[in-house]
N, C-alpha and C. Protein backbone atom coordinates (compact mmCIF):
# COMPACT_ATOMS: atom_id res chain seq x y z
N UNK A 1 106.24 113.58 111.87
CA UNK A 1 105.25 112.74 112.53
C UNK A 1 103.89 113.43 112.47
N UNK A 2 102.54 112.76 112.14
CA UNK A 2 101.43 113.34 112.53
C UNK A 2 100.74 113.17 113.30
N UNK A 3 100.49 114.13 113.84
CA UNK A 3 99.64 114.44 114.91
C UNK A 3 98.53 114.21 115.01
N UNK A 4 97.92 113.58 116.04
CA UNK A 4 96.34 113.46 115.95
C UNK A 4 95.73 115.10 116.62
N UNK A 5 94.62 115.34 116.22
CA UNK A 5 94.19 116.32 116.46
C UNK A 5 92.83 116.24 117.73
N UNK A 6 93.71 116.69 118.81
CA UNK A 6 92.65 116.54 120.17
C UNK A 6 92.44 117.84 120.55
N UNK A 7 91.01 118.39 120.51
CA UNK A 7 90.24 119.55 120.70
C UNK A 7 89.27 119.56 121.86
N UNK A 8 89.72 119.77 123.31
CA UNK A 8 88.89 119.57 124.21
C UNK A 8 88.54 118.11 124.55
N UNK A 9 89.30 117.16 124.42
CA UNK A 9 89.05 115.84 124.81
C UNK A 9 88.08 115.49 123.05
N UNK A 10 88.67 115.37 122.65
CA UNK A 10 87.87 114.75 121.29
C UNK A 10 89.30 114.97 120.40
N UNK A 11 88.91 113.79 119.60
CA UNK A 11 89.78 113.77 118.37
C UNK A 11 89.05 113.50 117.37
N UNK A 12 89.43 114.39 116.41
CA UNK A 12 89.38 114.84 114.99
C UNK A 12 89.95 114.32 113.84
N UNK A 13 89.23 113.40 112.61
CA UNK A 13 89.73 112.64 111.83
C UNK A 13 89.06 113.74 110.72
N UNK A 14 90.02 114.20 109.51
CA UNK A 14 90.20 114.66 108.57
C UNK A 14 89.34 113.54 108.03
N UNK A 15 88.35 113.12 107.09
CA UNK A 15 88.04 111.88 106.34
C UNK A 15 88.72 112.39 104.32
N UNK A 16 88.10 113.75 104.20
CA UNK A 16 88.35 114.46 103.04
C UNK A 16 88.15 116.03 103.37
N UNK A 17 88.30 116.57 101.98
CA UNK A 17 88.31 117.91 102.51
C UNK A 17 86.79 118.72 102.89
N UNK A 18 85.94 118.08 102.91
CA UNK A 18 84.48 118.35 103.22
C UNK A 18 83.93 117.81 103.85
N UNK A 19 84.51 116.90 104.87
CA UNK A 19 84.05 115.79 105.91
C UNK A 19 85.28 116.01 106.46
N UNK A 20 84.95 115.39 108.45
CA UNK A 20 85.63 115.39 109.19
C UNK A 20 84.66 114.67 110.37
N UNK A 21 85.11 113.09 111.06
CA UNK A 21 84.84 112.70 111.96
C UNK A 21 85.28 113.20 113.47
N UNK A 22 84.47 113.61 114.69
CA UNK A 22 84.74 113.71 115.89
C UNK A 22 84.14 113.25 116.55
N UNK A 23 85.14 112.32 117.23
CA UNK A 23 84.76 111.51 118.71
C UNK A 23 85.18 111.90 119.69
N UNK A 24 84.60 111.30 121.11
CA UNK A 24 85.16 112.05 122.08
C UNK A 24 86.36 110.99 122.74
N UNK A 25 87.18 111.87 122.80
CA UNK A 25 88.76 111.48 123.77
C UNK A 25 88.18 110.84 125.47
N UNK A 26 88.27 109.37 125.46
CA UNK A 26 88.85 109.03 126.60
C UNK A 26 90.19 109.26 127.06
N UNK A 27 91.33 108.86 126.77
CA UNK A 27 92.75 108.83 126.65
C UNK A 27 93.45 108.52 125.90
N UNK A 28 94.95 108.73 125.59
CA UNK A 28 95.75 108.02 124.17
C UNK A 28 96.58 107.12 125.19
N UNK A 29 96.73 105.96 124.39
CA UNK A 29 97.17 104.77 125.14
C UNK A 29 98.53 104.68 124.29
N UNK A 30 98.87 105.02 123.38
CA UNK A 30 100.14 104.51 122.90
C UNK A 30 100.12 105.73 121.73
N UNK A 31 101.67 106.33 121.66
CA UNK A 31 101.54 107.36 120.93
C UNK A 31 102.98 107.02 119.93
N UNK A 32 103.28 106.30 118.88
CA UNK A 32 104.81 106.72 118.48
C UNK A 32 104.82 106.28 117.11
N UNK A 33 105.92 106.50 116.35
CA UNK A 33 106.34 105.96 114.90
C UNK A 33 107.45 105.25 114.91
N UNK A 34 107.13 104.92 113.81
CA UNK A 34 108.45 103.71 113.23
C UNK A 34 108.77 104.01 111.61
N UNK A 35 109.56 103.50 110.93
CA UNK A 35 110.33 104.41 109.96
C UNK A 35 108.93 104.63 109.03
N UNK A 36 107.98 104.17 109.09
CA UNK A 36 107.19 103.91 108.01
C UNK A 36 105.83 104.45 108.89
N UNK A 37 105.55 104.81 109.62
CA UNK A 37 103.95 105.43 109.50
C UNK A 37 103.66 105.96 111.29
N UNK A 38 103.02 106.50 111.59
CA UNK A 38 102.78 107.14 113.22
C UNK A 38 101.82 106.09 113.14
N UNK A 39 101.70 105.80 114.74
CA UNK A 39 100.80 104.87 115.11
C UNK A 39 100.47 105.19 116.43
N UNK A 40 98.93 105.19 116.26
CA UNK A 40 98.52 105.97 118.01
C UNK A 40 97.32 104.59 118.37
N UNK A 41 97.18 104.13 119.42
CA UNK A 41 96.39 103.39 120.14
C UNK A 41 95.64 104.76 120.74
N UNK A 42 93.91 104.74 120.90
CA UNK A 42 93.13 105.75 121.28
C UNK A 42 91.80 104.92 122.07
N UNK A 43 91.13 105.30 122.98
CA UNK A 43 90.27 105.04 123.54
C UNK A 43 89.00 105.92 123.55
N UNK A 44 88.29 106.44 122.28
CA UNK A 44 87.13 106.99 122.21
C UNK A 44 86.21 106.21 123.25
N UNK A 45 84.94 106.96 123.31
CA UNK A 45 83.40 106.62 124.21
C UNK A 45 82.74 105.93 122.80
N UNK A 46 82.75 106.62 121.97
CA UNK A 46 81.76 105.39 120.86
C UNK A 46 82.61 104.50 120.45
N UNK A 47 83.63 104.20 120.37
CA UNK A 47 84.13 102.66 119.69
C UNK A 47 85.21 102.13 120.27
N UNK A 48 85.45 102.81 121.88
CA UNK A 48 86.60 101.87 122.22
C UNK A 48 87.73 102.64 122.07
N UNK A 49 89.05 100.74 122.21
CA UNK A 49 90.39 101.08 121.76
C UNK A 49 89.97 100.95 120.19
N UNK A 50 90.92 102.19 119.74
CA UNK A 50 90.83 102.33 118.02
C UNK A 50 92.45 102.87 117.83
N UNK A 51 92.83 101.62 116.87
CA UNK A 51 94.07 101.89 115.84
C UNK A 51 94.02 102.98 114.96
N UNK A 52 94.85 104.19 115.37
CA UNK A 52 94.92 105.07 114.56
C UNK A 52 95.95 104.79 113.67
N UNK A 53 96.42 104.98 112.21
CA UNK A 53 98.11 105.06 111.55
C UNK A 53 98.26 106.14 110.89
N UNK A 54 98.58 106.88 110.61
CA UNK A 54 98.72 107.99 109.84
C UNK A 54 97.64 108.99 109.84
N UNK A 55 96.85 108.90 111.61
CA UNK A 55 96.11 110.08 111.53
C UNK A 55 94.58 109.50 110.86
N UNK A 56 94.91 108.47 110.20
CA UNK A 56 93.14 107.43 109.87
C UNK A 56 92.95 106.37 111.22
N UNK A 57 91.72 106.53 111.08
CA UNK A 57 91.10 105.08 111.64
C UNK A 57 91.51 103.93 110.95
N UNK A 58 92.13 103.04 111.40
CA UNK A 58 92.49 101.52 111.07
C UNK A 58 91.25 100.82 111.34
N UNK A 59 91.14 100.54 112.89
CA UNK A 59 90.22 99.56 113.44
C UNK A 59 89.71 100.10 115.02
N UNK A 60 88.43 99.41 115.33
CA UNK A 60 87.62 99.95 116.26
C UNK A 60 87.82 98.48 117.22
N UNK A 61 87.84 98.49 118.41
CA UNK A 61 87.24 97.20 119.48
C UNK A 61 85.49 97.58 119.19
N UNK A 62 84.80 98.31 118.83
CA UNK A 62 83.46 98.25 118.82
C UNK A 62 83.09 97.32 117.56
N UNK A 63 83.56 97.55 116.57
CA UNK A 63 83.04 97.10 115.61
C UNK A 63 84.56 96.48 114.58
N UNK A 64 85.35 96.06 114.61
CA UNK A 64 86.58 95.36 113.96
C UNK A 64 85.78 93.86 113.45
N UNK A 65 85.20 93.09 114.35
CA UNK A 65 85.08 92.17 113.46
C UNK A 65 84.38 92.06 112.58
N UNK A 66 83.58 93.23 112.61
CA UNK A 66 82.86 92.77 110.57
C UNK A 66 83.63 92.71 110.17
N UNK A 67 85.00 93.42 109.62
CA UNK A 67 86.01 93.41 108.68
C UNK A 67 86.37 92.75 109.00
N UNK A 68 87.00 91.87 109.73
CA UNK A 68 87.63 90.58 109.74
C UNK A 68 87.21 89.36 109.34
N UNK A 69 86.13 89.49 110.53
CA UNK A 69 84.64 88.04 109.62
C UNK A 69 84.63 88.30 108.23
N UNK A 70 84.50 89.11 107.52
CA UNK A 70 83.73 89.24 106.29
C UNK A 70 84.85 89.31 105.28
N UNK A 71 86.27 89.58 105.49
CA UNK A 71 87.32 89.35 105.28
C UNK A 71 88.45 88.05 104.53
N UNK A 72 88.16 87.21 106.41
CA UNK A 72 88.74 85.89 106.50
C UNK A 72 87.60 84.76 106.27
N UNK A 73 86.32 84.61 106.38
CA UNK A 73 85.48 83.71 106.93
C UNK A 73 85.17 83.01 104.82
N UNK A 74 84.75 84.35 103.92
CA UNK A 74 84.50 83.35 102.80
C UNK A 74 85.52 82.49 101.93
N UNK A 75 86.72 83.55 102.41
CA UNK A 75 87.81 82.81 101.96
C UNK A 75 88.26 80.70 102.16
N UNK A 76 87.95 81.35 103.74
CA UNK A 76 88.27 79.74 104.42
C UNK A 76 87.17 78.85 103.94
N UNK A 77 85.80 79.28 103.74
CA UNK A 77 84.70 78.81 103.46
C UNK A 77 85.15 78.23 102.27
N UNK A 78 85.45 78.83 101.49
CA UNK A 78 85.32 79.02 99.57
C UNK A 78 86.29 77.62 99.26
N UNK A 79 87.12 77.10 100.39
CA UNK A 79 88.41 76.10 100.08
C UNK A 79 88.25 75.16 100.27
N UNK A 80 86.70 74.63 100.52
CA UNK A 80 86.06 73.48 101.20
C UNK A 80 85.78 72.97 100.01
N UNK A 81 86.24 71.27 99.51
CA UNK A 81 87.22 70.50 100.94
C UNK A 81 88.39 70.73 100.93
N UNK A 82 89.09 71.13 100.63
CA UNK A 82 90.63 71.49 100.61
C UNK A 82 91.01 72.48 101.47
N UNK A 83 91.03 71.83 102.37
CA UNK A 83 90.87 72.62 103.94
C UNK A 83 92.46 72.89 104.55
N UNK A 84 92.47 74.51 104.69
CA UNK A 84 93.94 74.65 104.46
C UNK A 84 94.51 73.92 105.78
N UNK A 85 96.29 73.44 105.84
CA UNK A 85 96.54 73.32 106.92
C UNK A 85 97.70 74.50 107.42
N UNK A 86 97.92 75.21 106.04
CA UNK A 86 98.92 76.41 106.64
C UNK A 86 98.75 77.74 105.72
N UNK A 87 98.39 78.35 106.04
CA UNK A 87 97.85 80.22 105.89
C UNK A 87 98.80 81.14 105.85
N UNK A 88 98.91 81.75 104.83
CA UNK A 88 99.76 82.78 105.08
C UNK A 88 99.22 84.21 104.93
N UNK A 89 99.61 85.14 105.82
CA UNK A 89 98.87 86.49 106.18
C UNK A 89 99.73 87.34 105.45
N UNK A 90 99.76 88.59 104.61
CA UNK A 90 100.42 89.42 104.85
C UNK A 90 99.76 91.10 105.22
N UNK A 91 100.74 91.86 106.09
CA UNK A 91 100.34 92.64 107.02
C UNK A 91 99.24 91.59 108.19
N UNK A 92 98.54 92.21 108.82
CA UNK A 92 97.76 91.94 109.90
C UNK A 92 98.11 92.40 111.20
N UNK A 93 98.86 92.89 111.25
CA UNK A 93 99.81 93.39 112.58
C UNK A 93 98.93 93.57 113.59
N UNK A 94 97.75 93.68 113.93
CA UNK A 94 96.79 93.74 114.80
C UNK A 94 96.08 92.50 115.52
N UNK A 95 96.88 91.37 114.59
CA UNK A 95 96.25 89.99 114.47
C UNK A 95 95.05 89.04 114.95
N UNK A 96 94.22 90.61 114.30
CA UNK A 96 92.41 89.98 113.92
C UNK A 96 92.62 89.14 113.05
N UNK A 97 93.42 88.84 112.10
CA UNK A 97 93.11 88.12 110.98
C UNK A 97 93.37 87.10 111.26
N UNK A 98 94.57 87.27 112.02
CA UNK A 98 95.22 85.54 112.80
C UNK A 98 93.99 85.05 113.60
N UNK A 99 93.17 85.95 114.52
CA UNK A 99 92.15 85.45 115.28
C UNK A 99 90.85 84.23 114.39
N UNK A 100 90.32 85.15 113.47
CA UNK A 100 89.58 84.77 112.07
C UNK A 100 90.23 83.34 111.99
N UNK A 101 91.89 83.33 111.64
CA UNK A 101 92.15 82.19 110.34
C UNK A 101 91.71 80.95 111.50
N UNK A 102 92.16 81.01 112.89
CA UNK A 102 92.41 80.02 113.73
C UNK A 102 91.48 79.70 114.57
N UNK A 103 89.79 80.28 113.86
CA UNK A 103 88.37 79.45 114.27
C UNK A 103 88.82 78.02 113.52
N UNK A 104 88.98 77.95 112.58
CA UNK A 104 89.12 76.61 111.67
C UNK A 104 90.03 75.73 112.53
N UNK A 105 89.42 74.93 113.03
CA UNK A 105 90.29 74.05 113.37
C UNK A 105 91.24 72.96 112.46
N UNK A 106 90.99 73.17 111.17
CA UNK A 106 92.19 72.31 109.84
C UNK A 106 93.25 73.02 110.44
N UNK A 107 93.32 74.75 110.51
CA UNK A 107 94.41 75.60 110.37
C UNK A 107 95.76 74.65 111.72
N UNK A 108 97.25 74.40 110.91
CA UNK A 108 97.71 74.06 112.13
C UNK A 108 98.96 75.25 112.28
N UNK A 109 99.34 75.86 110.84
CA UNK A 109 100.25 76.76 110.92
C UNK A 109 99.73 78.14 110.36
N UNK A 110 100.04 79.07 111.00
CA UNK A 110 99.89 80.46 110.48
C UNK A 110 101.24 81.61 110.10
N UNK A 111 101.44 81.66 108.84
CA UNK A 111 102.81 82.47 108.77
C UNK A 111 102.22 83.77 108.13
N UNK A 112 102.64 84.81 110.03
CA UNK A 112 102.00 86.20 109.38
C UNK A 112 103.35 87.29 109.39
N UNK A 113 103.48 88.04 107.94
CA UNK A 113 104.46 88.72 107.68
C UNK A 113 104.06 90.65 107.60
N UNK A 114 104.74 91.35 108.41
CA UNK A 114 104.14 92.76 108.26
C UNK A 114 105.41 93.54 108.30
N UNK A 115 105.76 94.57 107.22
CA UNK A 115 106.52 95.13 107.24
C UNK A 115 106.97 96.04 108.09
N UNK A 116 106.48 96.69 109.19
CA UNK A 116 106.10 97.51 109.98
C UNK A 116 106.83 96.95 111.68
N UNK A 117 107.63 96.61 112.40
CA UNK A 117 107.82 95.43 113.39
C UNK A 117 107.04 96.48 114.44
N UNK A 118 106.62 97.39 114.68
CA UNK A 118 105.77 98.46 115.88
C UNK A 118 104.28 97.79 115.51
């Protein structure tokens, strides 16, 4: 399992071997693995709850929906008029993307599949 690295209330993201992000530690909200990757829920002061998986940043509550907007939004855009009525996701396990698909009010079904069930 890997460990996140908390140094005095801050955690430490490896980015490469000549870079390294540190934020400061509010608390860890969820700490565990599943056969396929560690997964830590974290509460930094600059960005919030943030999805850690393998020791990377996934996603921020500060800033997640650019990647999602910018993600889901030209796609749905791009299908006009053929305006979907059923979407299929794969991964999303965080289900921003589900949030995104189901501004559209066409959307009536969403089938989201993630290998991961944690």
């Amino acid at each position: 399992m890997i460990e996140l690295i908390y140094i005095l209330n801050r955690f430490r993201e490896e980015n490469s071997k000549n870079f390294a992000s540190v934020l400061s530690l509010e608390k860890v909200i969820l700490s565990t693995a599943s056969e396929f990757q560690t997964i830590q829920v974290i509460e930094t002061t600059q960005f919030g709850k943030t999805l850690v998986m393998d020791g990377k940043t996934q996603s921020a509550a500060f800033d997640e929906y650019v990647y999602h907007e910018t993600l889901v939004q030209p796609a749905m855009l791009c299908m006009h008029p053929y305006l979907p009525k059923t979407v299929f996701i794969g991964g999303g396990g965080e289900l921003a993307t589900v949030r995104e698909v189901l501004r559209h009010s066409c959307v009536e079904k969403v089938i989201m599949v993630d290998l991961d069930e944690v």
